[in-house]
PDB file of N, CA and C in Angstrom:
ATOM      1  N   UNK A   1     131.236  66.187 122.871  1.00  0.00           N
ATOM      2  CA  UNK A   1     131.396  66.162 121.446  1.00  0.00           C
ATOM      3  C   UNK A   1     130.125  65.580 120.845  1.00  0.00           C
ATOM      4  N   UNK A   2     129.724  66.206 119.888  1.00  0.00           N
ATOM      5  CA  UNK A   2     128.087  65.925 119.186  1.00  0.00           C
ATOM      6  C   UNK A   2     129.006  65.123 118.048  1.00  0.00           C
ATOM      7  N   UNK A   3     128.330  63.881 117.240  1.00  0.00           N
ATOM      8  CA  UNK A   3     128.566  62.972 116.261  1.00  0.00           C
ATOM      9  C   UNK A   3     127.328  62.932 115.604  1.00  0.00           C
ATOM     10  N   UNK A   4     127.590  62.524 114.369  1.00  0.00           N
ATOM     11  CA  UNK A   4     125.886  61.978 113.217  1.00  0.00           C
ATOM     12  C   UNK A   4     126.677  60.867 112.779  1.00  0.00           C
ATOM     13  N   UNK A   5     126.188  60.027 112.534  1.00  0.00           N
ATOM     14  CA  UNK A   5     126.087  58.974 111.460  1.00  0.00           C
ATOM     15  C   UNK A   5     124.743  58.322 111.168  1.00  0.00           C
ATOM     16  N   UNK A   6     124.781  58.205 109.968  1.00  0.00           N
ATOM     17  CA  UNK A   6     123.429  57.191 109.184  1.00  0.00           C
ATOM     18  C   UNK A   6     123.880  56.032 109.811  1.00  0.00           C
ATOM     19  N   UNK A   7     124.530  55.359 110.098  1.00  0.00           N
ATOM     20  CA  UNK A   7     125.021  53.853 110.816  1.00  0.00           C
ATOM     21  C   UNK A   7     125.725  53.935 111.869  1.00  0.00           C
ATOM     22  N   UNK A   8     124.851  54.455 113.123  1.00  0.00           N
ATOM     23  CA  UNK A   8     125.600  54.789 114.246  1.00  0.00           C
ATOM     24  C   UNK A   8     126.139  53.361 115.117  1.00  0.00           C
ATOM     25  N   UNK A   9     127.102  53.437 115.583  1.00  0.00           N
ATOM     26  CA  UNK A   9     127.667  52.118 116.438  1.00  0.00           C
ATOM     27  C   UNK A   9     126.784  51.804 117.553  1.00  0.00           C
ATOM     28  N   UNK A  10     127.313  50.715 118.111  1.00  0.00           N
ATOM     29  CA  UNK A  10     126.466  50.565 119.124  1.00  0.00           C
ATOM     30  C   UNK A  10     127.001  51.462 120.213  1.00  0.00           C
ATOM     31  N   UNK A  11     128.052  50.922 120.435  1.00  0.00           N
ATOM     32  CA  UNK A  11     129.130  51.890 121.450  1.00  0.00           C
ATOM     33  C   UNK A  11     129.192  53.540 120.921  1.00  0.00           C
ATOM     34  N   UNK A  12     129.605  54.262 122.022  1.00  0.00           N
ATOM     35  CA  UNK A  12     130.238  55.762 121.166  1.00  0.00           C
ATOM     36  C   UNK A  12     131.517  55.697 122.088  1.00  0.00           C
ATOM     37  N   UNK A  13     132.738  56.353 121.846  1.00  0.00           N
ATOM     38  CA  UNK A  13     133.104  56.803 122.791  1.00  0.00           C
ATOM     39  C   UNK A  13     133.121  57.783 123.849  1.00  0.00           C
ATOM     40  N   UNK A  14     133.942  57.507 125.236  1.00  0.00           N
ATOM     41  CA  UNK A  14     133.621  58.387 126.134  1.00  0.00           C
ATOM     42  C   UNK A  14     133.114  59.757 125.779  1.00  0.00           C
ATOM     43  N   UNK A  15     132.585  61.424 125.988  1.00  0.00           N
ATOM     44  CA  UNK A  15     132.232  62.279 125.954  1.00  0.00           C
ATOM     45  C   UNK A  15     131.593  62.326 124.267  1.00  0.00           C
ATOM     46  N   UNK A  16     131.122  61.266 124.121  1.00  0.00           N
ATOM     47  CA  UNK A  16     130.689  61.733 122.572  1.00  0.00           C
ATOM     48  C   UNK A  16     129.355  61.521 122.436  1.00  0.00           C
ATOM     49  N   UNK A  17     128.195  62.037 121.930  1.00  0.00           N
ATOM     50  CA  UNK A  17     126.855  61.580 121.777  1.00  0.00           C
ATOM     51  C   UNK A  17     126.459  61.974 120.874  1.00  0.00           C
ATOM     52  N   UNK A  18     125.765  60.951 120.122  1.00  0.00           N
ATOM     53  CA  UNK A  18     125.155  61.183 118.876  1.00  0.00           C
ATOM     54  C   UNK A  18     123.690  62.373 118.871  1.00  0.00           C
ATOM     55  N   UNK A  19     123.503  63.458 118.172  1.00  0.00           N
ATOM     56  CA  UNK A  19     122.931  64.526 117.662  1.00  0.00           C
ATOM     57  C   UNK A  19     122.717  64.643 116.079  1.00  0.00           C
ATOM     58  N   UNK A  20     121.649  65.130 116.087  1.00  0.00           N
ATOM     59  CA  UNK A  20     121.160  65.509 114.151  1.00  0.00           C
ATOM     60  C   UNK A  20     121.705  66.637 114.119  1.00  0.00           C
ATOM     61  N   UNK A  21     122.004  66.604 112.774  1.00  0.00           N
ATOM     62  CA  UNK A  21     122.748  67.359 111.693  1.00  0.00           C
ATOM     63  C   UNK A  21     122.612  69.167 112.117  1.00  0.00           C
ATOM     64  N   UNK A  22     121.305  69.507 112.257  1.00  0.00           N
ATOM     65  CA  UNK A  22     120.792  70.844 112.799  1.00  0.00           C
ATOM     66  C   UNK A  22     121.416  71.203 114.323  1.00  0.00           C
ATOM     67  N   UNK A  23     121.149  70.407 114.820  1.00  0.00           N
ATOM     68  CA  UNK A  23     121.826  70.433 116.395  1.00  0.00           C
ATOM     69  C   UNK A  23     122.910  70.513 116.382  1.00  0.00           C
ATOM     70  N   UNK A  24     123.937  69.808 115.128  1.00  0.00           N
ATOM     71  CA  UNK A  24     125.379  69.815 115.375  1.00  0.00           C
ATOM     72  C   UNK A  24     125.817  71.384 114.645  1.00  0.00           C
ATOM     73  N   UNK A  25     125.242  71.592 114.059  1.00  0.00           N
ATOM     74  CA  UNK A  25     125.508  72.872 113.446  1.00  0.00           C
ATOM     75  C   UNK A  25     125.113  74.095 113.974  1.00  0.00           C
ATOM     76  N   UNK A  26     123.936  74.244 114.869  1.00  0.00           N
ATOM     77  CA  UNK A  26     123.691  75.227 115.701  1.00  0.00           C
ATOM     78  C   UNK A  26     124.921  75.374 116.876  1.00  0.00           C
ATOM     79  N   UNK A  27     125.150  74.294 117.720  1.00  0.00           N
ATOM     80  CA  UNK A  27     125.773  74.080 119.084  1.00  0.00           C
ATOM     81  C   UNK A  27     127.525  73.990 118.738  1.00  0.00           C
ATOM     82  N   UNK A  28     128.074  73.973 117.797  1.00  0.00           N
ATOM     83  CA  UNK A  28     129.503  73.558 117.850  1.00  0.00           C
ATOM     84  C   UNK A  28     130.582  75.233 117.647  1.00  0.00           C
ATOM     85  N   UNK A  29     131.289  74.483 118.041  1.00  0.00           N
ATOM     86  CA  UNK A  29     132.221  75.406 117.923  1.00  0.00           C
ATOM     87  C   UNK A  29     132.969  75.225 116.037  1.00  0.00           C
ATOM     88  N   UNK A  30     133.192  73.954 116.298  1.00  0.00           N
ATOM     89  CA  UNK A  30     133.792  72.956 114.912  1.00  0.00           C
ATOM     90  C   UNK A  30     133.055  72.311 114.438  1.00  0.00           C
ATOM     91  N   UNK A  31     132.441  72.355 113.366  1.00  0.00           N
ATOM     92  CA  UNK A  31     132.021  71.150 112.083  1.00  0.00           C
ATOM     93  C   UNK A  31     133.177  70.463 111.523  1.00  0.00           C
ATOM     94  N   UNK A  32     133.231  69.215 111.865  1.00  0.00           N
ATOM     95  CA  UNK A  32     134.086  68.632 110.906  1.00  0.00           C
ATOM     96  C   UNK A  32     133.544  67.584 109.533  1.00  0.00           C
ATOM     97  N   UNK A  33     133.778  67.981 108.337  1.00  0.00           N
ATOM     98  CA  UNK A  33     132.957  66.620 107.479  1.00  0.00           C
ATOM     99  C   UNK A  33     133.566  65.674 107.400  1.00  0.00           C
ATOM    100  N   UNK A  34     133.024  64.611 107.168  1.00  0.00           N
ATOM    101  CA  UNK A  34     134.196  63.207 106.873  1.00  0.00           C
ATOM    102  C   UNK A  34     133.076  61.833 106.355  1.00  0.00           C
ATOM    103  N   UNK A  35     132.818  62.527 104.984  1.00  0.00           N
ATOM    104  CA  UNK A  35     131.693  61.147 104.932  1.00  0.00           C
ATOM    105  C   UNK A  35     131.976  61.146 103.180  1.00  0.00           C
ATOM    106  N   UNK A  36     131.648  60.461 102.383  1.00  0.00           N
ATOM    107  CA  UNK A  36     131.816  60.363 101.142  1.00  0.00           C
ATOM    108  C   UNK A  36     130.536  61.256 100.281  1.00  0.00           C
ATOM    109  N   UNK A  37     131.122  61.555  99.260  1.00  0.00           N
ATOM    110  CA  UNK A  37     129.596  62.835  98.376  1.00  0.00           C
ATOM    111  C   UNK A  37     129.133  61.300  97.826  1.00  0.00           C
ATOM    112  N   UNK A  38     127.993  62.022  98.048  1.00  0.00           N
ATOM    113  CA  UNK A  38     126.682  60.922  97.339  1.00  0.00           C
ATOM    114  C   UNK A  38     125.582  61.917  96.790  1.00  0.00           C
ATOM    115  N   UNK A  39     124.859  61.439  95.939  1.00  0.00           N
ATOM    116  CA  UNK A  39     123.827  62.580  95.231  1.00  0.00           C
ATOM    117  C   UNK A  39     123.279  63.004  96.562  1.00  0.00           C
ATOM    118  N   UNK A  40     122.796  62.310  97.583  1.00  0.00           N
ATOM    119  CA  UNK A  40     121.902  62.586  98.901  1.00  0.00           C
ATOM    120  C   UNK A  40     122.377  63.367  99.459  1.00  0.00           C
ATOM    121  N   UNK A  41     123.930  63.912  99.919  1.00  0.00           N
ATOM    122  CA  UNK A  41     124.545  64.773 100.511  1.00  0.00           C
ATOM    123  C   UNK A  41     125.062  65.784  99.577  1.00  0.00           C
ATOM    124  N   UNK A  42     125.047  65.832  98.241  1.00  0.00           N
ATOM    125  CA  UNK A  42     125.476  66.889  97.521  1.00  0.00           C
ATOM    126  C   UNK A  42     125.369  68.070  97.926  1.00  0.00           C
ATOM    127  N   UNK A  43     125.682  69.265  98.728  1.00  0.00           N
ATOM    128  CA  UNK A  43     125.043  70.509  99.073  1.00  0.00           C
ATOM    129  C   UNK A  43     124.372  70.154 100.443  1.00  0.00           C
ATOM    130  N   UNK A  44     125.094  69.455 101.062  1.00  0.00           N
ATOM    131  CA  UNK A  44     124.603  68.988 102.374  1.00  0.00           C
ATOM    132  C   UNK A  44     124.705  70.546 103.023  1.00  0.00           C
ATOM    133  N   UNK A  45     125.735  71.583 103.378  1.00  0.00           N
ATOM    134  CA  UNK A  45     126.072  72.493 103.867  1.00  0.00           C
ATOM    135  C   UNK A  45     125.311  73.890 102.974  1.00  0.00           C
ATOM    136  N   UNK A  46     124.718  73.760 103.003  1.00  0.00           N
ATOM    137  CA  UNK A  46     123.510  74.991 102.127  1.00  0.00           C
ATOM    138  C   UNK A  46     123.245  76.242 103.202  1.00  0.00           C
ATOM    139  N   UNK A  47     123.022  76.880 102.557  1.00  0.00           N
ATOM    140  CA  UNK A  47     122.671  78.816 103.074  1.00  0.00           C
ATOM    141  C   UNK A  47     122.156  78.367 104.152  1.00  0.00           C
ATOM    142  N   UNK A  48     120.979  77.553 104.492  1.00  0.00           N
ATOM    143  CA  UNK A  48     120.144  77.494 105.592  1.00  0.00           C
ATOM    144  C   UNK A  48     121.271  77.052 106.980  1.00  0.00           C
ATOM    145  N   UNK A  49     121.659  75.607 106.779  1.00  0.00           N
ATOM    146  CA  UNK A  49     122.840  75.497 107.942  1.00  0.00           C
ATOM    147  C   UNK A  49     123.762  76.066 108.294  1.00  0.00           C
ATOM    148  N   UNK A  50     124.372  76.955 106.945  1.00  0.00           N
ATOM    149  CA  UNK A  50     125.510  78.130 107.395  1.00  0.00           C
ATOM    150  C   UNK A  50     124.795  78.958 108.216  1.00  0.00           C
ATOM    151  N   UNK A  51     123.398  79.589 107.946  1.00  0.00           N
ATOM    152  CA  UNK A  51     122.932  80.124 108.648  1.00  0.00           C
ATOM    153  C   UNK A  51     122.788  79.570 110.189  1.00  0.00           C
ATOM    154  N   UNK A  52     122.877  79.117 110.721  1.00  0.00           N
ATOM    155  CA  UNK A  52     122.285  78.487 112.073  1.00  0.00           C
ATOM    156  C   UNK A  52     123.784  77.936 112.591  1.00  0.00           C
ATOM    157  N   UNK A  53     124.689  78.160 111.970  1.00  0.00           N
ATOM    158  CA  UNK A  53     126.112  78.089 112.778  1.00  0.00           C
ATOM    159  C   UNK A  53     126.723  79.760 113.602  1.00  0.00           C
ATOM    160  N   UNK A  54     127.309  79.225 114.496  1.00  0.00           N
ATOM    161  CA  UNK A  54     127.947  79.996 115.166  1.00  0.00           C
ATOM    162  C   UNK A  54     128.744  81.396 114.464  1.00  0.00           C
ATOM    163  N   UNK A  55     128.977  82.592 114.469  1.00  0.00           N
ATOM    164  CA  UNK A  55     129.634  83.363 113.952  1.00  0.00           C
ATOM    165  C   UNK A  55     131.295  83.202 114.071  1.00  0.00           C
ATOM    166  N   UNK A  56     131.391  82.611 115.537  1.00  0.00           N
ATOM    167  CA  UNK A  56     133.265  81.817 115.786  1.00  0.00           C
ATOM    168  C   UNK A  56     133.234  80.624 114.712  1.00  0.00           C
ATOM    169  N   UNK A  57     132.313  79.902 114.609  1.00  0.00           N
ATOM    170  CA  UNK A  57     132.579  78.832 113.968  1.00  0.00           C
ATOM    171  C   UNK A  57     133.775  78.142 112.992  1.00  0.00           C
ATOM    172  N   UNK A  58     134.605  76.883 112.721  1.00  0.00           N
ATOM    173  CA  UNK A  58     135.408  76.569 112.065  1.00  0.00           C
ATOM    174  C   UNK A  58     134.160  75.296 111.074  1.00  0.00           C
ATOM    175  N   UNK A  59     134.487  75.457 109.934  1.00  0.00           N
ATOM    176  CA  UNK A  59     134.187  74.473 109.110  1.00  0.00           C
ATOM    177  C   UNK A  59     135.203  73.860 108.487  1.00  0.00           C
ATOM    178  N   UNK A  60     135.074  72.491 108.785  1.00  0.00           N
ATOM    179  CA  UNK A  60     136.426  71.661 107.999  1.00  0.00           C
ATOM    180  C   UNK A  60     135.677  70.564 107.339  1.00  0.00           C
ATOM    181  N   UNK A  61     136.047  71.018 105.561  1.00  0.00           N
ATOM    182  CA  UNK A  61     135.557  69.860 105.076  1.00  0.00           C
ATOM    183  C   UNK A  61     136.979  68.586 103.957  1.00  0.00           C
ATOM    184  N   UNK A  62     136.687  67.561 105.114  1.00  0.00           N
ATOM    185  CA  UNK A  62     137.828  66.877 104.509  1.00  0.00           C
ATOM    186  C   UNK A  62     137.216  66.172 103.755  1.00  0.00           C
ATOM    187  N   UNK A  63     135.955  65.836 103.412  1.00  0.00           N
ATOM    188  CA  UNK A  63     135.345  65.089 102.199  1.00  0.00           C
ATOM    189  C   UNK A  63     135.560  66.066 100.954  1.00  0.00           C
ATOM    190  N   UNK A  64     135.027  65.260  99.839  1.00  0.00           N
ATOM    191  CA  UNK A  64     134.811  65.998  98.885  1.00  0.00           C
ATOM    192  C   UNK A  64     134.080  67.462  99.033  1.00  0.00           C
ATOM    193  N   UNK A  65     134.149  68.202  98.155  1.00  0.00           N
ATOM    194  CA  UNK A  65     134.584  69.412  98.175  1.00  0.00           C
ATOM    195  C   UNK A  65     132.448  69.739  97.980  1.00  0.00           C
ATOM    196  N   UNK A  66     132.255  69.468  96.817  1.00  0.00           N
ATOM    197  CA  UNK A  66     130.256  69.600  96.598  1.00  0.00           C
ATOM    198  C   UNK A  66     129.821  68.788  97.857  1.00  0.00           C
ATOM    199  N   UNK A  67     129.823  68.698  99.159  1.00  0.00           N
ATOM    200  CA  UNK A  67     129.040  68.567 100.246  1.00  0.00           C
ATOM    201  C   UNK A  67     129.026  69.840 100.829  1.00  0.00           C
ATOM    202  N   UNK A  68     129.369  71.081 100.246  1.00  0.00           N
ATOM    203  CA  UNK A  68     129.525  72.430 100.752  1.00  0.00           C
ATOM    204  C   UNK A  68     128.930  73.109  99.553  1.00  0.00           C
ATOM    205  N   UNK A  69     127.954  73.570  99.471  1.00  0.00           N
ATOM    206  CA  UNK A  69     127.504  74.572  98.591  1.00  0.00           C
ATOM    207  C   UNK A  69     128.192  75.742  98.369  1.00  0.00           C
ATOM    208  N   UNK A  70     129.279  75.785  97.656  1.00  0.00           N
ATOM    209  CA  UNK A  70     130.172  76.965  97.905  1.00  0.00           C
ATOM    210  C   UNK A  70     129.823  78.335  97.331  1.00  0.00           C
ATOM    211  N   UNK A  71     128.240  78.265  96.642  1.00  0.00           N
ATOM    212  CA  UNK A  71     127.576  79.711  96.405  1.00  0.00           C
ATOM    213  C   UNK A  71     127.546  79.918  97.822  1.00  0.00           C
ATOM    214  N   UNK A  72     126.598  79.246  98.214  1.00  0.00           N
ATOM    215  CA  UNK A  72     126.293  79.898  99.736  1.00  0.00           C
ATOM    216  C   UNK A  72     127.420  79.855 100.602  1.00  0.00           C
ATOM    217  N   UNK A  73     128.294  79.608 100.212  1.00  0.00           N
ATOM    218  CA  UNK A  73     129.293  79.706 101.383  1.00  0.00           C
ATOM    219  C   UNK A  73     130.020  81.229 100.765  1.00  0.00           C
ATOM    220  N   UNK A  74     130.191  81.241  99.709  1.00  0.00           N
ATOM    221  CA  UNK A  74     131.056  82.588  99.256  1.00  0.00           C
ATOM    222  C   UNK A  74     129.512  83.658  99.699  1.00  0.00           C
ATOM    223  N   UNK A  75     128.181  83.366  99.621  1.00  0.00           N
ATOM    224  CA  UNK A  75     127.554  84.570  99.885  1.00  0.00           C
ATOM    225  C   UNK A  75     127.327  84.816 101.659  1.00  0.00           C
ATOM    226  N   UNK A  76     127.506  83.754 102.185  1.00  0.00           N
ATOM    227  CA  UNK A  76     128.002  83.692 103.646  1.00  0.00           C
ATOM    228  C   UNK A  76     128.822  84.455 104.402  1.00  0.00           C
ATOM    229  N   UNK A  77     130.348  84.485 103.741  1.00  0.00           N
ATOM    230  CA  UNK A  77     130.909  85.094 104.195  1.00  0.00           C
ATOM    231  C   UNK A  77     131.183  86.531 103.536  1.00  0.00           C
ATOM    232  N   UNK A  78     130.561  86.725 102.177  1.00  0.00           N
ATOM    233  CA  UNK A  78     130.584  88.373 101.506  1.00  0.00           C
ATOM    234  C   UNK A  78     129.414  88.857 102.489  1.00  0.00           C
ATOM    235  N   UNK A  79     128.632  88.194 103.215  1.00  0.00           N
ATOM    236  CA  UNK A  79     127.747  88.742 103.960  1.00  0.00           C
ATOM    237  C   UNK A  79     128.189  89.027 104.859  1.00  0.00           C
ATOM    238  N   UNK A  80     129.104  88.794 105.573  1.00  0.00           N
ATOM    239  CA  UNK A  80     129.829  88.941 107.207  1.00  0.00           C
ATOM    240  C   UNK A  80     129.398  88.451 107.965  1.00  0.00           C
ATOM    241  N   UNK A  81     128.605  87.300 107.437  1.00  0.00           N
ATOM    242  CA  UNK A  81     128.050  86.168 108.525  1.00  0.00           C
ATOM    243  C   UNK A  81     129.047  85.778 109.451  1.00  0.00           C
ATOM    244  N   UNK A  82     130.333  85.235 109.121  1.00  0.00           N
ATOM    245  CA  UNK A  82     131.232  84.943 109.952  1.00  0.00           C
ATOM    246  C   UNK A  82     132.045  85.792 110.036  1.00  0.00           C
ATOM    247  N   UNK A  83     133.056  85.393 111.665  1.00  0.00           N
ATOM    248  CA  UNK A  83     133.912  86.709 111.994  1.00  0.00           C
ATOM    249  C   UNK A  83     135.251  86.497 111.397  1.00  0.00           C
ATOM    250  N   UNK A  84     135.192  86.904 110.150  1.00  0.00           N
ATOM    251  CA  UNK A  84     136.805  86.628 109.378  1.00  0.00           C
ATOM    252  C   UNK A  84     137.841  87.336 110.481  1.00  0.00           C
ATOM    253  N   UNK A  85     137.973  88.162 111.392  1.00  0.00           N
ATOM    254  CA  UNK A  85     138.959  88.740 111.997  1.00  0.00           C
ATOM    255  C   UNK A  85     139.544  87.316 112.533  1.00  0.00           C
ATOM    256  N   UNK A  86     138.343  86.408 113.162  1.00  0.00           N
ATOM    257  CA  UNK A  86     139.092  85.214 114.033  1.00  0.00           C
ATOM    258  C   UNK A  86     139.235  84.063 112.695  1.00  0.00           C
ATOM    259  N   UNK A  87     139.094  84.243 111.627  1.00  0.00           N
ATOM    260  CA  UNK A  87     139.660  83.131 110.362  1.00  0.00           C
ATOM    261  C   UNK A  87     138.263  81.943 110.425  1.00  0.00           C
ATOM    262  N   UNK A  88     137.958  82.334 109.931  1.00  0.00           N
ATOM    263  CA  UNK A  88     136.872  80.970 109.181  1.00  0.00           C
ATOM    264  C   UNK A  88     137.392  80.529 108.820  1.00  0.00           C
ATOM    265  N   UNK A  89     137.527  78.905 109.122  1.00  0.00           N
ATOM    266  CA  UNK A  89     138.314  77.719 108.790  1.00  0.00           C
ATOM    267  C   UNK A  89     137.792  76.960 107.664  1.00  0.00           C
ATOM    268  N   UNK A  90     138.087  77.128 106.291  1.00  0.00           N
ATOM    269  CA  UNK A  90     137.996  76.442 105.309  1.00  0.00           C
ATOM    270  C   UNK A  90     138.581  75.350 104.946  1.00  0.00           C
ATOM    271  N   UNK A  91     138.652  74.280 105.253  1.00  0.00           N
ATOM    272  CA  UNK A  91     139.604  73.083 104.530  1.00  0.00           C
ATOM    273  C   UNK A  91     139.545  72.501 103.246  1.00  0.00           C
ATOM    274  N   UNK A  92     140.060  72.614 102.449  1.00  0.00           N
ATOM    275  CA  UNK A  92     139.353  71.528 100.878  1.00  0.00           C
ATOM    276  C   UNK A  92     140.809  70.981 100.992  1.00  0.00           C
ATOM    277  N   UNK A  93     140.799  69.280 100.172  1.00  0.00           N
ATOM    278  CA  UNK A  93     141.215  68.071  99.657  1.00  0.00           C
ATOM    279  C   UNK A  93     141.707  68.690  98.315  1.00  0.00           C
ATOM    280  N   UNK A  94     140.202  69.543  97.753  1.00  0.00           N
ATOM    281  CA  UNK A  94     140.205  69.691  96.241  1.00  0.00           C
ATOM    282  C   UNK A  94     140.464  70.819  96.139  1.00  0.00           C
ATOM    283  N   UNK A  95     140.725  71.801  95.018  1.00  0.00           N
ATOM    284  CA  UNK A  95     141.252  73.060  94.478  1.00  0.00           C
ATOM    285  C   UNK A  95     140.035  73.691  94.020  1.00  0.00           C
ATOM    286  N   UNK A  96     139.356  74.589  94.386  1.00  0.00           N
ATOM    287  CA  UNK A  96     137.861  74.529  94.001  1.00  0.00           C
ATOM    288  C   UNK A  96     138.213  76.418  93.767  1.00  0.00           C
ATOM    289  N   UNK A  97     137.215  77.480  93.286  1.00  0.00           N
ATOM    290  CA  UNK A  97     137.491  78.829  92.941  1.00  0.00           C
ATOM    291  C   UNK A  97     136.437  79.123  94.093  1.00  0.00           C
ATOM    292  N   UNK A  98     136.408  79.870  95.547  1.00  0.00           N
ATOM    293  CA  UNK A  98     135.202  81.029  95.634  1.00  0.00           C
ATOM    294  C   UNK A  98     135.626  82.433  95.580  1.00  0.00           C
ATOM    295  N   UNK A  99     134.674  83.142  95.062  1.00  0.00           N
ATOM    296  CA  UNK A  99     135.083  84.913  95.153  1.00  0.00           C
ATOM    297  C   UNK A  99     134.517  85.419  96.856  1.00  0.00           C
ATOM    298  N   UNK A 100     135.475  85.345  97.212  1.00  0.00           N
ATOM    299  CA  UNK A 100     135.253  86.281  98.831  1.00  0.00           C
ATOM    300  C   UNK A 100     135.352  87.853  99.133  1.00  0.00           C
ATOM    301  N   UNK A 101     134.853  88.719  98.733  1.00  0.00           N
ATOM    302  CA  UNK A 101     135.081  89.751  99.226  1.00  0.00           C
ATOM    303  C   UNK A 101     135.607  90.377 100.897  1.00  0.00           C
ATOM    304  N   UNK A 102     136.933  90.561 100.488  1.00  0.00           N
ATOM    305  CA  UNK A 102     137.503  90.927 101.650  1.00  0.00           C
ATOM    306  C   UNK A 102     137.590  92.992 101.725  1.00  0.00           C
ATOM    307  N   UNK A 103     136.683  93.383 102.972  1.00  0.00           N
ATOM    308  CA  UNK A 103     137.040  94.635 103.007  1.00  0.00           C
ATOM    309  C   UNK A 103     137.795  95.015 104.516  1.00  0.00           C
ATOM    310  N   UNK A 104     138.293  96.608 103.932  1.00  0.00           N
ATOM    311  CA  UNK A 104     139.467  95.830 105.549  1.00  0.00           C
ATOM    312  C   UNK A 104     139.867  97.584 105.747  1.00  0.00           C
TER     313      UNK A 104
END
């Protein structure tokens, strides 16, 4: 399991090692978010990192909802970047609008 934190522990637990942000997003199967929006992370998840994730990929964002650029995420998946057959995993907290074009 790959982890980031700006204030990493001393300890990690067993199978877990800390990795940058690019690395965790190239190599995972799952992104999970879980950090608070701050102006610094606003759009943390932008066109470029969607780009460099997996096409299986799940994104779960349990933080606030603007740490996901959700232009680029709605032009992400109108692109067929990801494989909607296996469900791109969207999570929001918040009630937010994207236009997804679904063709089928």
């Amino acid at each position: 399991m790959l982890a980031h934190d700006l204030h990493p522990p001393t300890t990690l637990p067993p199978g877990v090692r800390l990795a940058d942000p690019d690395t965790i997003f190239a190599q995972s199967d799952v992104v999970s978010l879980h950090c608070p929006l701050t102006a610094e992370n606003k759009g943390f998840v932008n066109a470029r990192r969607l780009a460099t994730m997996k096409q299986s990929a799940f994104l779960i964002n349990t933080s606030r909802g603007p740490l996901v650029d959700e232009t680029d995420l709605a032009a992400a998946l109108n692109a067929g970047r990801f494989r909607l057959d296996r469900v791109f995993g969207w999570c929001y907290r918040i009630a937010v609008t994207l236009v997804i074009r679904l063709e089928g």
